[in-house]
Structures are given as C-alpha cells and as structure tokens.
Protein backbone atom coordinates (compact mmCIF):
# COMPACT_ATOMS: atom_id res chain seq x y z
CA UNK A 1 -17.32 142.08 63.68
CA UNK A 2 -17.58 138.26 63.36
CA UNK A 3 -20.30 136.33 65.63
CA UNK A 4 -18.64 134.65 68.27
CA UNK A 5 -21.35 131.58 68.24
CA UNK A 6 -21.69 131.36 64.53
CA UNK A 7 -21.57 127.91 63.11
CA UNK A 8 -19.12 127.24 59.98
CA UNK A 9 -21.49 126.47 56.83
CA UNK A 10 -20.97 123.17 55.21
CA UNK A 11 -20.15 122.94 51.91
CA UNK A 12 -22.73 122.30 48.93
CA UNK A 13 -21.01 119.29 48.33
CA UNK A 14 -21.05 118.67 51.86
CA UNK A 15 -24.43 118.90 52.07
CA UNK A 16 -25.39 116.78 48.97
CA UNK A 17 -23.36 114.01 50.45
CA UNK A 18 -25.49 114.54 53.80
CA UNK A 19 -28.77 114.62 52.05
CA UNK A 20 -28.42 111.75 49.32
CA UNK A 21 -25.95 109.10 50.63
CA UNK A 22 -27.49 105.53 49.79
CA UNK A 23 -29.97 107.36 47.41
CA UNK A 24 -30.69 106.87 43.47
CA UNK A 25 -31.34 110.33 41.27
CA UNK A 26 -32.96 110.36 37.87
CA UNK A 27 -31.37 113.36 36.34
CA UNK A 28 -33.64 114.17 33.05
CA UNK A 29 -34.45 117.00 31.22
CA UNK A 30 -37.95 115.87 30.65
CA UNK A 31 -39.07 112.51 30.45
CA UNK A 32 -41.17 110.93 27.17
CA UNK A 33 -45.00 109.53 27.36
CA UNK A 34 -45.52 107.17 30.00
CA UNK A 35 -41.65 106.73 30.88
CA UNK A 36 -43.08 107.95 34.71
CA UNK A 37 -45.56 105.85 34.40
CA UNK A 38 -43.99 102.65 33.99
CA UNK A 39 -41.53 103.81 36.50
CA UNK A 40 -43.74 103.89 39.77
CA UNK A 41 -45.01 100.29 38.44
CA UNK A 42 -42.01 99.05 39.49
CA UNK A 43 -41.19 97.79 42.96
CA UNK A 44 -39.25 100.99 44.63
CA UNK A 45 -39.73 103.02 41.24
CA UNK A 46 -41.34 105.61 43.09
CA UNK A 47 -38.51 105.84 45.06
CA UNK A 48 -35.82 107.50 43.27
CA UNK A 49 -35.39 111.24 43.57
CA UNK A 50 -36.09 112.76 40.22
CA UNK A 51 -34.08 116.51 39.30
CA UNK A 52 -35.36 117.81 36.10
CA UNK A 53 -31.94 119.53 34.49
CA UNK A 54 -34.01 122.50 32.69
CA UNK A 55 -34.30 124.49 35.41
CA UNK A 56 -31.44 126.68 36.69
CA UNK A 57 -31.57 127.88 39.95
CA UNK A 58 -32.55 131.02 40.66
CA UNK A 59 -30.21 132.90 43.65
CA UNK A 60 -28.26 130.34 45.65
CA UNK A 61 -28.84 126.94 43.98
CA UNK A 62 -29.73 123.81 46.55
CA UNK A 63 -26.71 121.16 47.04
CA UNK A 64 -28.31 119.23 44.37
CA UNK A 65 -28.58 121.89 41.62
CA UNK A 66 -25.32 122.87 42.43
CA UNK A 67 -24.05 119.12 41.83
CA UNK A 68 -26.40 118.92 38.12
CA UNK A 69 -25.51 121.99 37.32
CA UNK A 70 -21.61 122.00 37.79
CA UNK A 71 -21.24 118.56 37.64
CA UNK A 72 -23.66 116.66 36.10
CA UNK A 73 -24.58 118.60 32.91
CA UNK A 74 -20.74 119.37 32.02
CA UNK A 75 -20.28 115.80 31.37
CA UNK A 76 -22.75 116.00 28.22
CA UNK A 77 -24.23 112.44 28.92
CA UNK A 78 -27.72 111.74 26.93
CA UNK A 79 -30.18 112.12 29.52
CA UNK A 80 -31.79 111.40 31.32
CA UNK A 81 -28.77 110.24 33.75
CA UNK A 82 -29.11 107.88 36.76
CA UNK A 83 -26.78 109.04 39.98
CA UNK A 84 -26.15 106.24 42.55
CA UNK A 85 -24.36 108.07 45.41
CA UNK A 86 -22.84 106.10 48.51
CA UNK A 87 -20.15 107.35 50.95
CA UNK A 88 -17.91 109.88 49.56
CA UNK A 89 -19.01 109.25 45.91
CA UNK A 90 -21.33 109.32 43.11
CA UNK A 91 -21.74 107.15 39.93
CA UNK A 92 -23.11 108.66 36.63
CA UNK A 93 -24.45 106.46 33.98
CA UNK A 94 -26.46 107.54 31.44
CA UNK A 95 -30.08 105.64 30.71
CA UNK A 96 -30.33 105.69 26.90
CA UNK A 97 -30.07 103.79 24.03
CA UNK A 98 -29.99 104.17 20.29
CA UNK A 99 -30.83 108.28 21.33
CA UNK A 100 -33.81 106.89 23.59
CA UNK A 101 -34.58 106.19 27.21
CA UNK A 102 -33.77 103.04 28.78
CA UNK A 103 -37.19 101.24 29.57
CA UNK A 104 -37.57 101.80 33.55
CA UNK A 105 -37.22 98.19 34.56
CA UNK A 106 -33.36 98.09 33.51
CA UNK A 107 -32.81 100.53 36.13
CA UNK A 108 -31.95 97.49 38.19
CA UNK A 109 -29.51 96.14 36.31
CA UNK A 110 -27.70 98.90 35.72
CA UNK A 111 -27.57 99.47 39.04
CA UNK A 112 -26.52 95.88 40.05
CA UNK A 113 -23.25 96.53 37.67
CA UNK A 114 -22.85 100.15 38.34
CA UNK A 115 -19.58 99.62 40.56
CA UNK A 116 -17.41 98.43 37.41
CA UNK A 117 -20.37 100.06 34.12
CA UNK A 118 -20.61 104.00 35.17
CA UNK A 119 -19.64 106.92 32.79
CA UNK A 120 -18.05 108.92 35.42
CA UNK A 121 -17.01 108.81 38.47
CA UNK A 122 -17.27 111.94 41.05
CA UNK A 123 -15.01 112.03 44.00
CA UNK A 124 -14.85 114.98 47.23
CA UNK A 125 -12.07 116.62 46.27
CA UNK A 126 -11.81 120.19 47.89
CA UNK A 127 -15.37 121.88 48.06
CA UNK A 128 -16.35 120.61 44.91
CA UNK A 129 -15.66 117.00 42.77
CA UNK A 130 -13.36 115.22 40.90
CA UNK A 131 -14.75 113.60 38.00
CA UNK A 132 -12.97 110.73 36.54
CA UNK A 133 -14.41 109.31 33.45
CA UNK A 134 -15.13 105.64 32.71
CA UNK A 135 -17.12 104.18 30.27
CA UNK A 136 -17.59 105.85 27.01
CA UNK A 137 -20.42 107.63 25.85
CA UNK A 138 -22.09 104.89 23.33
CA UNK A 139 -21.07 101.90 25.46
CA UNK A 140 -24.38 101.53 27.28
CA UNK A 141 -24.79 97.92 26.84
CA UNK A 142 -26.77 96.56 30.21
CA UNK A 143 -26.12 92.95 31.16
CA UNK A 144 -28.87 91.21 32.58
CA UNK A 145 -29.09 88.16 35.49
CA UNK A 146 -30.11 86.16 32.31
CA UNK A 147 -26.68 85.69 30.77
CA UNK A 148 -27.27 88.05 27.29
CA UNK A 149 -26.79 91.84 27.26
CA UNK A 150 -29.40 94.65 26.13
C-alpha cells in the first residue's frame, strides 16, 4: 500500500543544487604541507567547502558524494579540483600545475575567469548531469588582474 501523505524525494542532484548553489568546493584527495594552511590566511579561504575524494560512501552516499563520485572523479582531472556551482550548474577546473597544487591565493583568479576557463561543464539533465567538456587537461594557465598569466 502506498502512503497517502508521503512526500516525493528529491533527487541527489536535486538536493546538491539545494544545498550548494552560490558555493565554492575544493574537491582533493588529500592536500600537501601547509596547502590548508595558507588557505584559511586568505580572506574567505576558510570558506570553501572542502570534499576529500578518498572516501567512498558507505550505504546511500550524500548529494555531494554522489556528485564526486559519479561526476567529479570520472572526469580524471589532477586534483585537487575547484567546483563553483550557481543556478542549475557547476564549473570544474582543476587547481594544478606542472603535477602540483595551485598556491591558494590563485583561487581568485581562477574563479574571476571561471565562466569562459573551466574543464567541464555539468548541466541538470534528467536525475543526474550532463557534462560538457571545455578546456583541456594541461591548459591551466591562470590570468591575473596584472596583465601576465601564471
């Protein structure tokens, strides 16, 4: 017998876009030294939610596991990844360079140029995403307010 007042369940990808619309992730799967560190020295830095990749979920994985783990890892970016998700999307762009991380303070400007620089591109499409690719892997150059790229 179905339950007359039973409410439909959203979606996991319902429910990521919910939880983190107008938020930053760091996806990693472990971060080096004092890459943290430097982090919350920035203005915000402590800010951005932080998934470490390593762990699968155990049972029925949270909207964001679900999105790393079906989404995110598949696209075999270095990590550690930054997500920028706004309404009814989410850009992927991976933080490394030369097979290291990014120092934290370039977050911003990756994230100022993140509309037209992103390595993919995830869009609702059903229950889950589409993912459209965009950049290419090594093309993580990161151009700064200053006039000269990194």
């Amino acid at each position: 017998m179905l339950w007359p007042f039973r409410k439909h369940r959203s979606s996991a990808q319902q429910r990521f876009l919910e939880r983190f619309a107008g938020r930053v992730l760091i996806v990693h799967e472990g971060l080096p030294g004092d890459w943290l560190e430097e982090l919350f020295k920035l203005p915000g830095g402590a800010g951005y939610f932080r998934v470490d990749a390593r762990r699968r979920p155990e049972g029925r994985p949270t909207p964001v596991e679900w999105l790393v783990h079906e989404y995110v890892r598949p696209l075999e970016l270095p990590m550690p990844v930054l997500l920028r998700v706004s309404e009814g999307r989410v850009q992927v762009r991976h933080l490394t360079d030369r097979g290291r991380p990014r120092h934290p303070s370039e977050i911003a400007w990756m994230l100022d140029e993140i509309d037209t620089r992103h390595h993919a591109l995830l869009r609702p499409e059903g229950e889950g995403f589409r993912v459209d690719r965009a950049l290419g892997v090594e093309d993580n150059a990161v151009e700064t307010p200053y006039g000269f790229s990194l």
